[in-house]
C-alpha atoms as a PDB file:
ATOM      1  CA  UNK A   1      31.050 -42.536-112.433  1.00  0.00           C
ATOM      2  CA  UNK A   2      27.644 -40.588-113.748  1.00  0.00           C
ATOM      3  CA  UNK A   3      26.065 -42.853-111.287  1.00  0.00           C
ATOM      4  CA  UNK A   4      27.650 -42.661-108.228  1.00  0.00           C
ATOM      5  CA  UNK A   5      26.012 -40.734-105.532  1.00  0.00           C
ATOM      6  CA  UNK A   6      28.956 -39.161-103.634  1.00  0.00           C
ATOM      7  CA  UNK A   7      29.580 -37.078-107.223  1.00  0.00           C
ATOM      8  CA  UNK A   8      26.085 -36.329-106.449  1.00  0.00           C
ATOM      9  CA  UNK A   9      26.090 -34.534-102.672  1.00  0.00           C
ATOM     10  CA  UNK A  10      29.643 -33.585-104.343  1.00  0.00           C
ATOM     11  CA  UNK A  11      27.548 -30.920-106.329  1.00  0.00           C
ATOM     12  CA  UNK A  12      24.514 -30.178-104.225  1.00  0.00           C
ATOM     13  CA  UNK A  13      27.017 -29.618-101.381  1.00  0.00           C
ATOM     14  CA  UNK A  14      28.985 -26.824-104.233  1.00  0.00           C
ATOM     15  CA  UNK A  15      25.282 -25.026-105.078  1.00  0.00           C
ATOM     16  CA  UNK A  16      24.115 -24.881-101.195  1.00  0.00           C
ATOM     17  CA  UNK A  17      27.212 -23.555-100.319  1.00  0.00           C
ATOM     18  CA  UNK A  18      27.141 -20.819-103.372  1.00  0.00           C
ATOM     19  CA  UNK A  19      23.541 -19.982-101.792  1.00  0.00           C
ATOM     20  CA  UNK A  20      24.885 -19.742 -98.608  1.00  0.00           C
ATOM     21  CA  UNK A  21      27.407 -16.923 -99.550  1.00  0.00           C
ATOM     22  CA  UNK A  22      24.544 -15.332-100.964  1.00  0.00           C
ATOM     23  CA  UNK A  23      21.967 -14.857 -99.129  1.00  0.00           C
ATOM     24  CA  UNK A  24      21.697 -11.807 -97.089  1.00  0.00           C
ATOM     25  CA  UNK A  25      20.185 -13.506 -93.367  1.00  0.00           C
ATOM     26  CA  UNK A  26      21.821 -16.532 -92.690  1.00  0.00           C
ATOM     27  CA  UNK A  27      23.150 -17.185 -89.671  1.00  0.00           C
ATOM     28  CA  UNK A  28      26.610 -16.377 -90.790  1.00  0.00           C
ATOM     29  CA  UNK A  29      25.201 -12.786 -91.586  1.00  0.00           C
ATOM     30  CA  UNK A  30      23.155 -12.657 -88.717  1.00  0.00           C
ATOM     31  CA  UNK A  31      26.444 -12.444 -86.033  1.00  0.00           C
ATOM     32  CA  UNK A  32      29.283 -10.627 -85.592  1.00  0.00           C
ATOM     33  CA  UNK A  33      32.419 -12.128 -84.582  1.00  0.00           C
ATOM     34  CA  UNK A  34      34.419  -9.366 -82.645  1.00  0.00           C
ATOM     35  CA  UNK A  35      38.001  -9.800 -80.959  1.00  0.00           C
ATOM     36  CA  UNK A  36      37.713  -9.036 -77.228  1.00  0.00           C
ATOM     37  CA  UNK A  37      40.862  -6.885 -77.613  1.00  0.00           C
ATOM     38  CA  UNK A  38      40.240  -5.427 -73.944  1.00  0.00           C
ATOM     39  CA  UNK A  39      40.338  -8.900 -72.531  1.00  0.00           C
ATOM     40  CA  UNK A  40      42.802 -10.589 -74.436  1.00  0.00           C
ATOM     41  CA  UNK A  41      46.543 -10.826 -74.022  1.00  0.00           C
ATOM     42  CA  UNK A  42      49.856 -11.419 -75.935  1.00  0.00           C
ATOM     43  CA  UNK A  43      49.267 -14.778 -74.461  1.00  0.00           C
ATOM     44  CA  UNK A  44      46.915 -17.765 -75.014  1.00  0.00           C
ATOM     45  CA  UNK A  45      42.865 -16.849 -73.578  1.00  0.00           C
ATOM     46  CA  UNK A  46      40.336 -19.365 -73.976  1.00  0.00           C
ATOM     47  CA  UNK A  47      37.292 -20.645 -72.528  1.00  0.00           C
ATOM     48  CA  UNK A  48      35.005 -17.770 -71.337  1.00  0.00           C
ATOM     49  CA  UNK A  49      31.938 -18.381 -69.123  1.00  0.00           C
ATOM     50  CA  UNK A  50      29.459 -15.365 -67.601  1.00  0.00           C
ATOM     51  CA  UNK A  51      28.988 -16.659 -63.976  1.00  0.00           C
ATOM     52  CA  UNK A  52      26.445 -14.584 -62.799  1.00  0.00           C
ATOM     53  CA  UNK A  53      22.569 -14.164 -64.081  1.00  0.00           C
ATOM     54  CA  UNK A  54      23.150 -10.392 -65.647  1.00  0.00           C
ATOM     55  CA  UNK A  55      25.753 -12.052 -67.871  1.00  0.00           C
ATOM     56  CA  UNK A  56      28.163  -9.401 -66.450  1.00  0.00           C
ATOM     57  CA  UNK A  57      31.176 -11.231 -65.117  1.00  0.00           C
ATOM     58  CA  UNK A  58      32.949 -12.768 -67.280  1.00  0.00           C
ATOM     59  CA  UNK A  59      35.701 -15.963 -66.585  1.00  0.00           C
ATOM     60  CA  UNK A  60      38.001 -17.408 -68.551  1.00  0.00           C
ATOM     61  CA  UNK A  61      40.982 -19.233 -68.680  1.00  0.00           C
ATOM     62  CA  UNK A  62      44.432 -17.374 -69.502  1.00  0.00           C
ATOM     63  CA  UNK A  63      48.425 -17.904 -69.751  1.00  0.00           C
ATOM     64  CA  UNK A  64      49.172 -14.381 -69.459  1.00  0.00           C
ATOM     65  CA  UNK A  65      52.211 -12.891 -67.500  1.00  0.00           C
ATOM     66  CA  UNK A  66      51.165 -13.310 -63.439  1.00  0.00           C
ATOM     67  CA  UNK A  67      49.731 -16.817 -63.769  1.00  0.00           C
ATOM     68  CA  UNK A  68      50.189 -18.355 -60.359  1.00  0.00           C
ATOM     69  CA  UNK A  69      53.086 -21.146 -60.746  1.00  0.00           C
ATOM     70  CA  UNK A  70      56.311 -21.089 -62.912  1.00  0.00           C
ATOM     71  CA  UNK A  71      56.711 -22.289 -66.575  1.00  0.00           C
ATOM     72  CA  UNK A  72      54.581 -25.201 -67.620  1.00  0.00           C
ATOM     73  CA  UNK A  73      57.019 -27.897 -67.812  1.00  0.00           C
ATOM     74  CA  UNK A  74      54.966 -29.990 -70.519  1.00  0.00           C
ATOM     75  CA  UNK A  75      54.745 -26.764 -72.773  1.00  0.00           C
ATOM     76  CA  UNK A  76      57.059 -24.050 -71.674  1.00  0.00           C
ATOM     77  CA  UNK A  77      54.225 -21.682 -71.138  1.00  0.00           C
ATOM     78  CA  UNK A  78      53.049 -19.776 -68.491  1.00  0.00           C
ATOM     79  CA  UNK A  79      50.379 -22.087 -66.229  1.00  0.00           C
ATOM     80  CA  UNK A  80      47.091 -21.879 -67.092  1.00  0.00           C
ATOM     81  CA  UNK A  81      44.623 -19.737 -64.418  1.00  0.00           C
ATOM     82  CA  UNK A  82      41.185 -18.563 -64.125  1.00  0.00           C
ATOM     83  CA  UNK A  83      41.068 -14.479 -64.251  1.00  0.00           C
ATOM     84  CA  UNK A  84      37.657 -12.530 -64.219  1.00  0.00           C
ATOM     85  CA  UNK A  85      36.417  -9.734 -66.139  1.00  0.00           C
ATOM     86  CA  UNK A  86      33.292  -7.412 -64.832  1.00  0.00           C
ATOM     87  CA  UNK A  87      31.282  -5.073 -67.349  1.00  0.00           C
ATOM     88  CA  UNK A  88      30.360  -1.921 -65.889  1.00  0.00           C
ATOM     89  CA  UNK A  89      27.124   0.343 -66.376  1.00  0.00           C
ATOM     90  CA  UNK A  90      29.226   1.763 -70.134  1.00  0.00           C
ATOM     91  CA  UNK A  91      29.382  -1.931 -71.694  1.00  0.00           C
ATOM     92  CA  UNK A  92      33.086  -1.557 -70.813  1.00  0.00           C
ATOM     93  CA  UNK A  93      34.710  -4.220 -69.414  1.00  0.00           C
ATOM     94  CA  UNK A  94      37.251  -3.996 -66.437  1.00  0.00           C
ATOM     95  CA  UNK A  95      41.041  -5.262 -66.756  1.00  0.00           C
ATOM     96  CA  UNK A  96      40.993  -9.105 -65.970  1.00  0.00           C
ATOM     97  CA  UNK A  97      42.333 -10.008 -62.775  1.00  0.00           C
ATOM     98  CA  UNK A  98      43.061 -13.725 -61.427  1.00  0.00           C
ATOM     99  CA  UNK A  99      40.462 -15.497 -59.894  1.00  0.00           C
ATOM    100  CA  UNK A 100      40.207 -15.758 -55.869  1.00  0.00           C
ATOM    101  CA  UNK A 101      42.926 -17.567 -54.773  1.00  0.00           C
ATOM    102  CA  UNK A 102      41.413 -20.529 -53.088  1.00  0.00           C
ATOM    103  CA  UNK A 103      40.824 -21.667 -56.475  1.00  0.00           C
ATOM    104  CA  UNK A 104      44.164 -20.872 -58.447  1.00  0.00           C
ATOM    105  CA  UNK A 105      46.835 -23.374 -57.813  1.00  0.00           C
ATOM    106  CA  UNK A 106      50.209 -23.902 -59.504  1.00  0.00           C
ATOM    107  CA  UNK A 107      48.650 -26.536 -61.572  1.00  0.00           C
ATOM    108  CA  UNK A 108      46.971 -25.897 -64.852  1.00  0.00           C
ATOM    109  CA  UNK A 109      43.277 -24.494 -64.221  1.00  0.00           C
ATOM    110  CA  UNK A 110      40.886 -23.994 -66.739  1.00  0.00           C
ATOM    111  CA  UNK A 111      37.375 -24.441 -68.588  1.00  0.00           C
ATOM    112  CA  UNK A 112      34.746 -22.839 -66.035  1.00  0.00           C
ATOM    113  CA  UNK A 113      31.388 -23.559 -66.249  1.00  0.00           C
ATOM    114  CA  UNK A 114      29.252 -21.936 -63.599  1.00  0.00           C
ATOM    115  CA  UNK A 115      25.602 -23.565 -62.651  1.00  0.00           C
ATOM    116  CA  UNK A 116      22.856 -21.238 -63.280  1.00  0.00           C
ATOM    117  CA  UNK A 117      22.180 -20.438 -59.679  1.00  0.00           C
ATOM    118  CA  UNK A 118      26.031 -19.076 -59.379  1.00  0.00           C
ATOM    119  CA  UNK A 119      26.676 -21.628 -56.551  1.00  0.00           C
ATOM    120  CA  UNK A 120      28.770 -24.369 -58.094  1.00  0.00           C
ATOM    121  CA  UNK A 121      31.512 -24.209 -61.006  1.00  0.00           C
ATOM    122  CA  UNK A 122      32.843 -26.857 -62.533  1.00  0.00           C
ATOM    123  CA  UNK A 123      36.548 -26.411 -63.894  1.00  0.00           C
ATOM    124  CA  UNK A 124      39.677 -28.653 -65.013  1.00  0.00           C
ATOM    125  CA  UNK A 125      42.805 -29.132 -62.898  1.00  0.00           C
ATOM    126  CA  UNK A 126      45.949 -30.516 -64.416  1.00  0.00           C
ATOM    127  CA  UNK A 127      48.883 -31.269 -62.813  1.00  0.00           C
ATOM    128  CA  UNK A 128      52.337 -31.758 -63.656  1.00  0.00           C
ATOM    129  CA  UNK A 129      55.920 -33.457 -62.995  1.00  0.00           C
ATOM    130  CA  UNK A 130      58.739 -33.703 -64.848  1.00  0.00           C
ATOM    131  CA  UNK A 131      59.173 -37.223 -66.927  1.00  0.00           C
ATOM    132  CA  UNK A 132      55.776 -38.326 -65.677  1.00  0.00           C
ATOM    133  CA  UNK A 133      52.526 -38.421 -67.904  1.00  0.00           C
ATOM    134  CA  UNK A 134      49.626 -37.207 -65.619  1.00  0.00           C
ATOM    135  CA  UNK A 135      45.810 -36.793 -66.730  1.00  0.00           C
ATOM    136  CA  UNK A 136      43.857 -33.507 -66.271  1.00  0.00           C
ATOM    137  CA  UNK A 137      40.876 -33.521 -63.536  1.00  0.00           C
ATOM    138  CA  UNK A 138      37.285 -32.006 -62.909  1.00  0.00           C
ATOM    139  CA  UNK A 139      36.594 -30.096 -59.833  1.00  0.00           C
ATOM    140  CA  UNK A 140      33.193 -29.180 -58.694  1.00  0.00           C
ATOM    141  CA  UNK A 141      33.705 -25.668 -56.753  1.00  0.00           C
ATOM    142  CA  UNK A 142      30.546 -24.917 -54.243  1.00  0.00           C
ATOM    143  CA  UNK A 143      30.416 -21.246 -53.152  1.00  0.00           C
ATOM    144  CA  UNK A 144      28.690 -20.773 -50.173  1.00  0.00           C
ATOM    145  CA  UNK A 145      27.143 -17.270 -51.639  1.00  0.00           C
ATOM    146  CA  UNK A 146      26.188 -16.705 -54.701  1.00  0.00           C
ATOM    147  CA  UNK A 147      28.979 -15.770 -57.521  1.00  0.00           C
ATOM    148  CA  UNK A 148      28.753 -12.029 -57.980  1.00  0.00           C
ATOM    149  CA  UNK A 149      29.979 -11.819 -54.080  1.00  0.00           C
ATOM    150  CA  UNK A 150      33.033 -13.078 -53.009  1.00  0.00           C
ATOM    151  CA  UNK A 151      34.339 -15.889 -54.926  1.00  0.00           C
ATOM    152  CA  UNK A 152      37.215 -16.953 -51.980  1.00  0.00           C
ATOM    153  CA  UNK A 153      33.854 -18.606 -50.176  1.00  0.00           C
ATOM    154  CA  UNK A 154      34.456 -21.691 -52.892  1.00  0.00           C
ATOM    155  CA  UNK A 155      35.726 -25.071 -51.788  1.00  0.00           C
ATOM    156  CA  UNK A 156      37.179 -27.299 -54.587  1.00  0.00           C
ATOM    157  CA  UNK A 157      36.428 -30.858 -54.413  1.00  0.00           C
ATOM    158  CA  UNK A 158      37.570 -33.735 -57.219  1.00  0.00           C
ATOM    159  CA  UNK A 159      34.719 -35.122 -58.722  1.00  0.00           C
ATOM    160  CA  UNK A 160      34.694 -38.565 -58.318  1.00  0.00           C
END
C-alpha cells in the first residue's frame, strides 16, 4: 500500500545502505578485519581476551590437537581449553600454548575475561556425561599476582 510505512523505512533503509557503500570513512572503511593466521588452528578458536595492561598477552579459547581431556562426548570435538599467546618487541606473536594447568580441566573451558587490574578472570566451565544434559558454569579465577607473572597462582571458584 502507497501508505504504509514499513514500504517506507523499506526504501530509506535501500538509500542509507547505498550511502553506506559509498562513502569513503565509515566505520566499515575505517577497520581492517585481518585473520590471525599465526594464532589460529585447523580447529575451532574463539573468544580472545588481552589479560594484561600492555594488551600483549593474548587468551583465548581453542579445540586444537593437545586440549586437555578426550573427545567431547556432546560434539565429538576436541575439549575446549584456554591457551595464551604473548607478542614480542617485533609485533610477532608467540605459538599459543595451554593455559597454566590449575585452570585447564577435562571439562569444556572457555570465554576469559580478565579484570583490568590482571587479578581476577572470569571464564565458563562445562561439564559433561554421557546421556545426561548438564549446564555450563562461571568461575571467578583470583591470581594472587598480577597476570603477566605466573598464571598457576589462580584459584578457581564457582560463582554462586
Amino acid at each position: 500500500m502507497p501508505s504504509d510505512v514499513r514500504g517506507e523505512n523499506g526504501v530509506k533503509s535501500c538509500e542509507l545502505a547505498q550511502q553506506w557503500k559509498d562513502a569513503k570513512n565509515t566505520p566499515e572503511t575505517r577497520l581492517k578485519v585481518e585473520n590471525m593466521a599465526l594464532l589460529n588452528s585447523k580447529e575451532s578458536d574463539f573468544s580472545p581476551a588481552y589479560s594484561d595492561k600492555k594488551y600483549t598477552t593474548l587468551i583465548f579459547t581453542s579445540t586444537r590437537q593437545g586440549a586437555t581431556g578426550s573427545i567431547d562426548i556432546t560434539n565429538g570435538q576436541n575439549h575446549s581449553d584456554l591457551y595464551e599467546a604473548k607478542l614480542d618487541k617485533t609485533g610477532k606473536w608467540s605459538t599459543p600454548a595451554p593455559l597454566a594447568t590449575t585452570i585447564v580441566s577435562k571439562m569444556n573451558e572457555a570465554s576469559v575475561s580478565v579484570s583490568k587490574k590482571g587479578d581476577v578472570m572470569f571464564m565458563t566451565r562445562c561439564p559433561e556425561a554421557k546421556g545426561k544434559t548438564l549446564k555450563c558454569q562461571l568461575y571467578v579465577c583470583k591470581n594472587k599476582v598480577h597476570l603477566g607473572q605466573s598464571l598457576s597462582l589462580y584459584h578457581l571458584m564457582l560463582i554462586q
